[in-house]
C-alpha atoms as a PDB file:
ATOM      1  CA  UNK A   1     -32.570 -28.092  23.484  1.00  0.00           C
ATOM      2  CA  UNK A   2     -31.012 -24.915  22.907  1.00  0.00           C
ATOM      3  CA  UNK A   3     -32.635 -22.763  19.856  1.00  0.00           C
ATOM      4  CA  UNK A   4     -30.897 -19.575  19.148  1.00  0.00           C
ATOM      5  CA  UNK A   5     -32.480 -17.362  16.105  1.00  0.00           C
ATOM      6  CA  UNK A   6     -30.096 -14.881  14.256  1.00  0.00           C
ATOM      7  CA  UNK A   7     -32.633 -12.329  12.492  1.00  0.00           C
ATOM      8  CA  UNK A   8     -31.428 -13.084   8.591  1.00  0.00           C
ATOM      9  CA  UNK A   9     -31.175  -9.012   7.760  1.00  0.00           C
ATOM     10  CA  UNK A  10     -27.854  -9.344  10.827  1.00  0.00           C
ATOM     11  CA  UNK A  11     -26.534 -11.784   8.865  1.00  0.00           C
ATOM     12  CA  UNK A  12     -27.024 -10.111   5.841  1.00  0.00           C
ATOM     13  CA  UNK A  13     -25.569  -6.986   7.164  1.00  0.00           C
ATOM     14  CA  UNK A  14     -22.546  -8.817   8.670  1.00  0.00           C
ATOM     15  CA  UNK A  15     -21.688 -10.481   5.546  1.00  0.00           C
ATOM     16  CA  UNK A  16     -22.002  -6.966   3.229  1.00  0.00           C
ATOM     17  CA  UNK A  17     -19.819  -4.973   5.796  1.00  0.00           C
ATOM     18  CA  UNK A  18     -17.057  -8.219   5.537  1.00  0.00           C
ATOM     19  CA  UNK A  19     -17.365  -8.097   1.682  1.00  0.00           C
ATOM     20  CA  UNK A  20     -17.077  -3.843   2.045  1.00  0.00           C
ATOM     21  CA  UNK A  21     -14.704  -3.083   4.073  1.00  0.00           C
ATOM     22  CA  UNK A  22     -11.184  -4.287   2.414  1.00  0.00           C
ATOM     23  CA  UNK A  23      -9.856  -0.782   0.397  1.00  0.00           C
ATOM     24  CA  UNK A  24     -11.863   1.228   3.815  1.00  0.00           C
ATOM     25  CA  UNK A  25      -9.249  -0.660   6.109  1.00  0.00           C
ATOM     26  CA  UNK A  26      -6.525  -0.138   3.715  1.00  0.00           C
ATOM     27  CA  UNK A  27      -7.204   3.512   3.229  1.00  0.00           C
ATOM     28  CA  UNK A  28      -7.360   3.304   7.128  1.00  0.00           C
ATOM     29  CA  UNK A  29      -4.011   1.776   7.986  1.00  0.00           C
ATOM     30  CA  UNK A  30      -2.082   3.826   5.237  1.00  0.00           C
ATOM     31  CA  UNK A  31      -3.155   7.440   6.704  1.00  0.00           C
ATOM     32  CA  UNK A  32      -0.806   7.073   9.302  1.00  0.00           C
ATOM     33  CA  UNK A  33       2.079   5.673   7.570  1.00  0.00           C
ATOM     34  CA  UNK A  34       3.989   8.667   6.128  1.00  0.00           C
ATOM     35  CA  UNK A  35       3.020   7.995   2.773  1.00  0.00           C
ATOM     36  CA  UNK A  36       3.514  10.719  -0.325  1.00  0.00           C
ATOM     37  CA  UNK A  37       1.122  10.551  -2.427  1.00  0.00           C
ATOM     38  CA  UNK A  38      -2.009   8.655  -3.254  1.00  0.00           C
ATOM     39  CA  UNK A  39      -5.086   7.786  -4.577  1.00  0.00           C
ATOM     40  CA  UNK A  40      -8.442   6.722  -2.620  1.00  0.00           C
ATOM     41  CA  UNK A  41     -10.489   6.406  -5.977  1.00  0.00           C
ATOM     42  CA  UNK A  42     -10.511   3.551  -8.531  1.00  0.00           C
ATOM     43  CA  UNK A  43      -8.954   4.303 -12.169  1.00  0.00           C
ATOM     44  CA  UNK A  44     -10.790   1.657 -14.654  1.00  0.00           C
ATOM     45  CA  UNK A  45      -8.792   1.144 -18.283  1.00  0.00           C
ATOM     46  CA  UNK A  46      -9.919   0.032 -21.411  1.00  0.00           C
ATOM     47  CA  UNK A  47      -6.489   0.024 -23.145  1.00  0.00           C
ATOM     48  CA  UNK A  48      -6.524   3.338 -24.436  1.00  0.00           C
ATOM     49  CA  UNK A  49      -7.173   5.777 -21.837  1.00  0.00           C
ATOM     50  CA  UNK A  50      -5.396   7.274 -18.730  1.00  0.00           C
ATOM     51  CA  UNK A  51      -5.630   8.696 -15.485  1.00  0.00           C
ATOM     52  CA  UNK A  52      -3.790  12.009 -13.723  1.00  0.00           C
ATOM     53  CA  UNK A  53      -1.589  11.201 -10.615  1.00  0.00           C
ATOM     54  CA  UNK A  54       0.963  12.849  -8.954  1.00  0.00           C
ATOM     55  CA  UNK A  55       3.303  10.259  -7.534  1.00  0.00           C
ATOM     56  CA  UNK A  56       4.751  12.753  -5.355  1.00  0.00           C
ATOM     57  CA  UNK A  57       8.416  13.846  -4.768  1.00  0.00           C
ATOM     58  CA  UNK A  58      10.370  10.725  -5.116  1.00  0.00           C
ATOM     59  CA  UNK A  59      14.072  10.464  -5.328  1.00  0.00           C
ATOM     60  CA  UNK A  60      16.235   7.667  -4.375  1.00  0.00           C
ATOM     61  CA  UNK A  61      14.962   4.376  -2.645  1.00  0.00           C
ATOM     62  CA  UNK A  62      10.926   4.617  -3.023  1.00  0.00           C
ATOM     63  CA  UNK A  63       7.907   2.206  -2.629  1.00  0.00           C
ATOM     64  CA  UNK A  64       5.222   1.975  -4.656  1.00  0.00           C
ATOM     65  CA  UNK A  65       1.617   0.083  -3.610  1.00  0.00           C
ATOM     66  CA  UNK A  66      -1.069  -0.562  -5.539  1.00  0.00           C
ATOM     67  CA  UNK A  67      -4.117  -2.997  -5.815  1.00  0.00           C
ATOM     68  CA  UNK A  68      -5.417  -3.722  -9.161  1.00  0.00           C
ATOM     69  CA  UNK A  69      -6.515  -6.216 -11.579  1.00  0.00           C
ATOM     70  CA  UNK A  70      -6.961  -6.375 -15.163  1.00  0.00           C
ATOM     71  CA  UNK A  71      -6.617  -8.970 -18.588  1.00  0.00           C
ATOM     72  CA  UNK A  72      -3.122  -8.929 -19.810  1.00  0.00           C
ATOM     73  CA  UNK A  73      -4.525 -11.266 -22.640  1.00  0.00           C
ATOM     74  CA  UNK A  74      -6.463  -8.857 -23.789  1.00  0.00           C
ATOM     75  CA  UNK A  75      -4.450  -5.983 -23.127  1.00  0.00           C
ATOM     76  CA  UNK A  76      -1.441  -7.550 -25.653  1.00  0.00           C
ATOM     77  CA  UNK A  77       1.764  -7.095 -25.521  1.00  0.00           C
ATOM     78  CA  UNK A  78       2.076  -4.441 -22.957  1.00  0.00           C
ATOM     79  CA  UNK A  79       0.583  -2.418 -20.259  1.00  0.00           C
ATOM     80  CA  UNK A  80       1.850   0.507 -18.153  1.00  0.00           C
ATOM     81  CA  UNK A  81       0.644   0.673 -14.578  1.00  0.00           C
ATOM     82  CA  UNK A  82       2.105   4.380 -14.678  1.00  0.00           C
ATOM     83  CA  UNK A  83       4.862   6.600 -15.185  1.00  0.00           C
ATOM     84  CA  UNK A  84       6.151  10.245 -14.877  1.00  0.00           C
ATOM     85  CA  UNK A  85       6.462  13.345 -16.914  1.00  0.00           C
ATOM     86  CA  UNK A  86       9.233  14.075 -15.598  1.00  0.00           C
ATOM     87  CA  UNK A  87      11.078  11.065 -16.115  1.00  0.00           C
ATOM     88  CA  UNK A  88       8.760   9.371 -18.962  1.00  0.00           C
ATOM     89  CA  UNK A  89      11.754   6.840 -20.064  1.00  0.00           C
ATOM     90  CA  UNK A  90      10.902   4.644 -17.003  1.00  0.00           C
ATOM     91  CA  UNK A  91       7.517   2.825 -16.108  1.00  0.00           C
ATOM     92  CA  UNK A  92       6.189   0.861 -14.202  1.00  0.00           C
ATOM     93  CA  UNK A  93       4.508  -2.294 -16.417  1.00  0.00           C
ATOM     94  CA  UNK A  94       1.621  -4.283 -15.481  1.00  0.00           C
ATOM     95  CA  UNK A  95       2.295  -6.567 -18.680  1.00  0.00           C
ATOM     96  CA  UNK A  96       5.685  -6.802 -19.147  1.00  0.00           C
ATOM     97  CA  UNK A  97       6.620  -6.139 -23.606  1.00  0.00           C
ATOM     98  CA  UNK A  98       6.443  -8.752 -25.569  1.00  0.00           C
ATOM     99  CA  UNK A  99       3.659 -10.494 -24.327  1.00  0.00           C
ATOM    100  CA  UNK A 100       5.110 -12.067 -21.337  1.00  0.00           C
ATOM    101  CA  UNK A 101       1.821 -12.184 -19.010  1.00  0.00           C
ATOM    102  CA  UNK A 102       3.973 -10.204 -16.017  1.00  0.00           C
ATOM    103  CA  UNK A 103       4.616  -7.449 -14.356  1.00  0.00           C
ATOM    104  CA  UNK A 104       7.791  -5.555 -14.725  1.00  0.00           C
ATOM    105  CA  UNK A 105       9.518  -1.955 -15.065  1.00  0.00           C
ATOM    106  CA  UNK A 106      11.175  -0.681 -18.171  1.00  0.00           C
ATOM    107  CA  UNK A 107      13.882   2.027 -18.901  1.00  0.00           C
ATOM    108  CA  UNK A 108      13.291   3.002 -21.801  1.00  0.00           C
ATOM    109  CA  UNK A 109      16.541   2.061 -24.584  1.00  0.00           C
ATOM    110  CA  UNK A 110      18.142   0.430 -21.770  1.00  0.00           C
ATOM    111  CA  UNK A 111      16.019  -2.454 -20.162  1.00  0.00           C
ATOM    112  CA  UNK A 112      12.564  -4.063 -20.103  1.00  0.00           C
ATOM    113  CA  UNK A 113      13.010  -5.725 -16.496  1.00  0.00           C
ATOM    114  CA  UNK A 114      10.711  -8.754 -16.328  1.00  0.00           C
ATOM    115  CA  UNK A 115       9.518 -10.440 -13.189  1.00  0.00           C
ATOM    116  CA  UNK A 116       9.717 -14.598 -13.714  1.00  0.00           C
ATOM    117  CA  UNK A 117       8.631 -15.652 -10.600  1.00  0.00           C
ATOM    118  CA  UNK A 118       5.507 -18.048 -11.062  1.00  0.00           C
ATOM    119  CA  UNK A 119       3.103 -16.226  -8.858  1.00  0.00           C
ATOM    120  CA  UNK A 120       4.437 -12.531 -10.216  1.00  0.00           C
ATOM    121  CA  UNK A 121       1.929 -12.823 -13.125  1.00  0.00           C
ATOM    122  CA  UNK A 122      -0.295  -9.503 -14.126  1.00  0.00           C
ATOM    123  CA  UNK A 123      -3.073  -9.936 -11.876  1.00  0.00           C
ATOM    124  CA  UNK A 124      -6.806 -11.319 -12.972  1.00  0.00           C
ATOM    125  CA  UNK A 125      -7.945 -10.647  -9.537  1.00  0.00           C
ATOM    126  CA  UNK A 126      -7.486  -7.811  -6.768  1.00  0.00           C
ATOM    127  CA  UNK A 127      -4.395  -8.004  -5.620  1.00  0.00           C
ATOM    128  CA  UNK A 128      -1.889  -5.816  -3.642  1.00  0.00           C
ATOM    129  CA  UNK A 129       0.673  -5.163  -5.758  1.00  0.00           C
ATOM    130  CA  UNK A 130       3.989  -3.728  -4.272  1.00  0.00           C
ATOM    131  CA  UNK A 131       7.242  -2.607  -6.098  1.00  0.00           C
ATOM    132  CA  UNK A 132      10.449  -1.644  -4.016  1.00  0.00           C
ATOM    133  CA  UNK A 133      13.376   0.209  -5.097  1.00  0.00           C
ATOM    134  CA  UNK A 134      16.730   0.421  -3.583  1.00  0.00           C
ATOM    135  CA  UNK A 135      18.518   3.060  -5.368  1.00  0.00           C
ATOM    136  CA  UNK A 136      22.180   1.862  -4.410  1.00  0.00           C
ATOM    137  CA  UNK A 137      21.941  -1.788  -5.940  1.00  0.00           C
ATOM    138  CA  UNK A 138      19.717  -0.818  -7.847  1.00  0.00           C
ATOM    139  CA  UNK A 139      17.310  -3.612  -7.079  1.00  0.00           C
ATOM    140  CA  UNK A 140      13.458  -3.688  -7.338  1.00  0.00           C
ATOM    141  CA  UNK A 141      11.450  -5.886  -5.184  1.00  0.00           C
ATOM    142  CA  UNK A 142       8.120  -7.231  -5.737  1.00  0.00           C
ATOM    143  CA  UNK A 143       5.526  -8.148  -3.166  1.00  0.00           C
ATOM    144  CA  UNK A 144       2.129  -9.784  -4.070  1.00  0.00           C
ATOM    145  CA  UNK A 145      -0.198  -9.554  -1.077  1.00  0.00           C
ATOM    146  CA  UNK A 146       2.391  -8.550   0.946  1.00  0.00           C
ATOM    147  CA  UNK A 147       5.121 -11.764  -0.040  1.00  0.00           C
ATOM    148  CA  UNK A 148       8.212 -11.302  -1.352  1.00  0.00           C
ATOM    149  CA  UNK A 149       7.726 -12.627  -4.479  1.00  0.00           C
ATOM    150  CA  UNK A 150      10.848 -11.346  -6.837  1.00  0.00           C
ATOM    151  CA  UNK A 151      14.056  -9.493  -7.292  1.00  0.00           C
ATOM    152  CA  UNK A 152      15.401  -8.129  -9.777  1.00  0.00           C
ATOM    153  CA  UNK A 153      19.148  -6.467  -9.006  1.00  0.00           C
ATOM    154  CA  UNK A 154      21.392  -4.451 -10.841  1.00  0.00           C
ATOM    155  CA  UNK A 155      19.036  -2.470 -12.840  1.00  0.00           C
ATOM    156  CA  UNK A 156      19.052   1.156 -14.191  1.00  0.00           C
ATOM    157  CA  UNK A 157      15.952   2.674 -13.405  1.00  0.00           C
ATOM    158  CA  UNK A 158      14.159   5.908 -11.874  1.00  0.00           C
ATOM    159  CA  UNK A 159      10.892   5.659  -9.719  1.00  0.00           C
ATOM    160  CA  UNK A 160       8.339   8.084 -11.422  1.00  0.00           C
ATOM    161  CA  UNK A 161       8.297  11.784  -9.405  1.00  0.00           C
ATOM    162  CA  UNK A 162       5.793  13.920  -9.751  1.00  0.00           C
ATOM    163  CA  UNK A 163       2.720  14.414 -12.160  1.00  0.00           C
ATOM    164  CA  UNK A 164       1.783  11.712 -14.201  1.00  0.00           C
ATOM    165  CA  UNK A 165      -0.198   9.065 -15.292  1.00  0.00           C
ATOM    166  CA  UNK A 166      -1.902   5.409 -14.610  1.00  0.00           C
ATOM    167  CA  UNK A 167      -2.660   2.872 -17.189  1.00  0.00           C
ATOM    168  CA  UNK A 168      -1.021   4.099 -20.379  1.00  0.00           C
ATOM    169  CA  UNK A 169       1.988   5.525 -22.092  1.00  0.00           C
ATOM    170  CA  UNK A 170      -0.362   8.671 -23.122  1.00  0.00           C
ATOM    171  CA  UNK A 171      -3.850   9.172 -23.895  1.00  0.00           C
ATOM    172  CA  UNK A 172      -4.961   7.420 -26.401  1.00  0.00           C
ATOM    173  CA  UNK A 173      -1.710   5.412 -26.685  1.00  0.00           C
ATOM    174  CA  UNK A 174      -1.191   1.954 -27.556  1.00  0.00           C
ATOM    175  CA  UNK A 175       0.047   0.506 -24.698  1.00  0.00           C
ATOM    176  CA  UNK A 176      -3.028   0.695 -22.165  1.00  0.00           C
ATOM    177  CA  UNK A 177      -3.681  -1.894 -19.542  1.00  0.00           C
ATOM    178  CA  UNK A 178      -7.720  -3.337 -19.447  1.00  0.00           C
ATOM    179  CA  UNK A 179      -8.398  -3.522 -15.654  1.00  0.00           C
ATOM    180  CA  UNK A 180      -8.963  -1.508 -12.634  1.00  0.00           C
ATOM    181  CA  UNK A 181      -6.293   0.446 -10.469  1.00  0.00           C
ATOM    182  CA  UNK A 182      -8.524   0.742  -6.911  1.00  0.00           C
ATOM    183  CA  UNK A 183      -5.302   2.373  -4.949  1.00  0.00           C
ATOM    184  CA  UNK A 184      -1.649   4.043  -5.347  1.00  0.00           C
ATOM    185  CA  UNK A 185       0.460   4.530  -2.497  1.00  0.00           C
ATOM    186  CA  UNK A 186       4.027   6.016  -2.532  1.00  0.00           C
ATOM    187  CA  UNK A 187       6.433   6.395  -0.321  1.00  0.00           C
ATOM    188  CA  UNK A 188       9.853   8.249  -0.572  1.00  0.00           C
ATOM    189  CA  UNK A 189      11.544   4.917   1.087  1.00  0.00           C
ATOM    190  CA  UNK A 190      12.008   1.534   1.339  1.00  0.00           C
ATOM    191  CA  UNK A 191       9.754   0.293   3.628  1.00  0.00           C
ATOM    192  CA  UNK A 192      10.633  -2.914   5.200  1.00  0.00           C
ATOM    193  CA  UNK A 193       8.920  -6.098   4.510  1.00  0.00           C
ATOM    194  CA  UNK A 194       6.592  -6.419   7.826  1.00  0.00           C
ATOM    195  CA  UNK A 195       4.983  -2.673   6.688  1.00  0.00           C
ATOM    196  CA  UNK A 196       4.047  -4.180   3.674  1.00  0.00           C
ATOM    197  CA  UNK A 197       2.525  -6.861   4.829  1.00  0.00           C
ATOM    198  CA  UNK A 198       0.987  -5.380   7.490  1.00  0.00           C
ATOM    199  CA  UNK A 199      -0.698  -2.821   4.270  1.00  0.00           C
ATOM    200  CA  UNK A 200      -1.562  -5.865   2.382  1.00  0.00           C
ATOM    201  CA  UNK A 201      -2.994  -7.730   5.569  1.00  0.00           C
ATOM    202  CA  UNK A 202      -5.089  -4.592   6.536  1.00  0.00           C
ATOM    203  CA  UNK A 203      -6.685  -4.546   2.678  1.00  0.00           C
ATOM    204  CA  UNK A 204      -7.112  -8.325   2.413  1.00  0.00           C
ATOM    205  CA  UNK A 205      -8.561  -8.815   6.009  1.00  0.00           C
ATOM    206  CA  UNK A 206      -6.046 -11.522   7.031  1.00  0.00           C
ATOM    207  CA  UNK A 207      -6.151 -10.141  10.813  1.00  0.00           C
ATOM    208  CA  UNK A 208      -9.861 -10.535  11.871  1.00  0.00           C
ATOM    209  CA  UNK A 209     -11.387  -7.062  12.930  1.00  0.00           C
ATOM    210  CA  UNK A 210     -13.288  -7.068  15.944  1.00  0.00           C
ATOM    211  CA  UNK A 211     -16.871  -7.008  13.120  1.00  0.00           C
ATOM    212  CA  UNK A 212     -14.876 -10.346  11.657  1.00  0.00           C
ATOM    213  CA  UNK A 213     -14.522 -11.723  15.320  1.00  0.00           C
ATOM    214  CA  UNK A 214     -18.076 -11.254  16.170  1.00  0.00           C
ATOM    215  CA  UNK A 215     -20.255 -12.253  13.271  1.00  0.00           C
ATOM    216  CA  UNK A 216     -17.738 -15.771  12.742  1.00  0.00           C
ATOM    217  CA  UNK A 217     -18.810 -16.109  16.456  1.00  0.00           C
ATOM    218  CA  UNK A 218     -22.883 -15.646  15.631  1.00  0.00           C
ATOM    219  CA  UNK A 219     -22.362 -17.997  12.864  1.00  0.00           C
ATOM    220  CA  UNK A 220     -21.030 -20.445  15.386  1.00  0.00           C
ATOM    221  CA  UNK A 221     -23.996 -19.774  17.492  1.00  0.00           C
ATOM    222  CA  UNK A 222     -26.390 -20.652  15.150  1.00  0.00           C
ATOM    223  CA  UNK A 223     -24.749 -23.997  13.955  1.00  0.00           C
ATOM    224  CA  UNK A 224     -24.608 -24.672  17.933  1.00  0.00           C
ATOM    225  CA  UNK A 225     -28.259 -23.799  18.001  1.00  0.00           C
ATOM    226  CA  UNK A 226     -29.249 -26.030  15.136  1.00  0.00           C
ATOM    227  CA  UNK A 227     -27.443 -29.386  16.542  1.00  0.00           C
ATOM    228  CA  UNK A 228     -28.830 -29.365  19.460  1.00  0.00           C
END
């Protein structure tokens, strides 16, 4: 018989690094990738408060990434994931107005752009978030964990550029998401759909890391050891 003994603080410090080390491989893979602006901290809402972000210089086809989570329910009615100074008529909406449980965009007297695909829901959990924008169709794409999820085409809308702001329409305003923004990535492009999955992969852990590889393998070990 074959005993093999795996000290239980390993484990335990296998497991915490796995449970850890999600936004760390995300901020990881997105330093390289010609990003323009972002945020490495998390933003926590309680429907009436916001947070200062400078989306960067965006014009034309842009992507925006985020991974958040929040209570549309409680939220009600709306919720802005963020918008611009500079071009305040158009945001980005975690819950889509009136009460639709979605994500969306909005130009403001023109359009409030909903999202109907089943899984493009506001978020309870974590989840990487992705909107797209091609500026000469005038389409918006959404990703959720890096799938294309839904489309939205022929739209009138302007990425937010610049200073701004996460979570609400202003301080103090009305329409405040409840939840958590851990990340904001922008780009001043359209990236294609393997980069964002290969963003959403590196945050969620879908490709095993060489720590993944070797702690599933001394859990294997030490099922071997007890059969034997």
């Amino acid at each position: 018989m074959i005993k093999i003994t795996i000290p239980a603080g390993i484990l335990l410090l296998g497991i915490s690094s796995l449970q850890g080390a999600s936004l760390a491989a995300y901020d990881a893979a997105i330093a390289g990738s010609g990003f323009t602006a972002r945020s490495t901290t998390a933003a926590t809402f309680d429907g009436s408060n916001i947070e200062a972000f400078d989306f960067g210089a965006i014009s034309g086809d842009a992507t925006f990434e985020f991974i958040m989570s929040g209570d549309p329910a409680a939220g009600g009615r709306n919720g802005y994931i963020g918008r611009a100074d500079a071009n305040a008529g158009n945001s980005l909406r975690y819950e889509q107005w009136d009460d639709t449980g979605a994500l969306g965009f909005t130009r403001a007297g023109v359009a409030d752009n909903t999202f109907s695909a089943p899984n493009a829901a506001s978020p309870t959990d974590d989840t990487h978030v992705t909107y797209r924008w091609t500026q000469a169709t005038g389409t918006m794409d959404l990703f959720i964990n890096g799938a294309s999820t839904d489309s939205i085409a022929g739209a009138t809308f302007d990425m937010p550029t610049g200073p701004g702001h996460l979570g609400n329409v202003s301080d103090g305003g009305n329409e405040g998401m409840i939840g958590t923004i851990s990340r904001v990535t922008t780009y001043n492009s359209a990236l294609s759909d393997s980069d964002i999955l290969s963003h959403s992969n590196a945050w969620s852990g879908s490709v095993p890391e060489p720590t993944s590889l070797l702690f599933s393998g001394l859990a294997a070990l030490a099922l071997l050891g007890r059969r034997r």
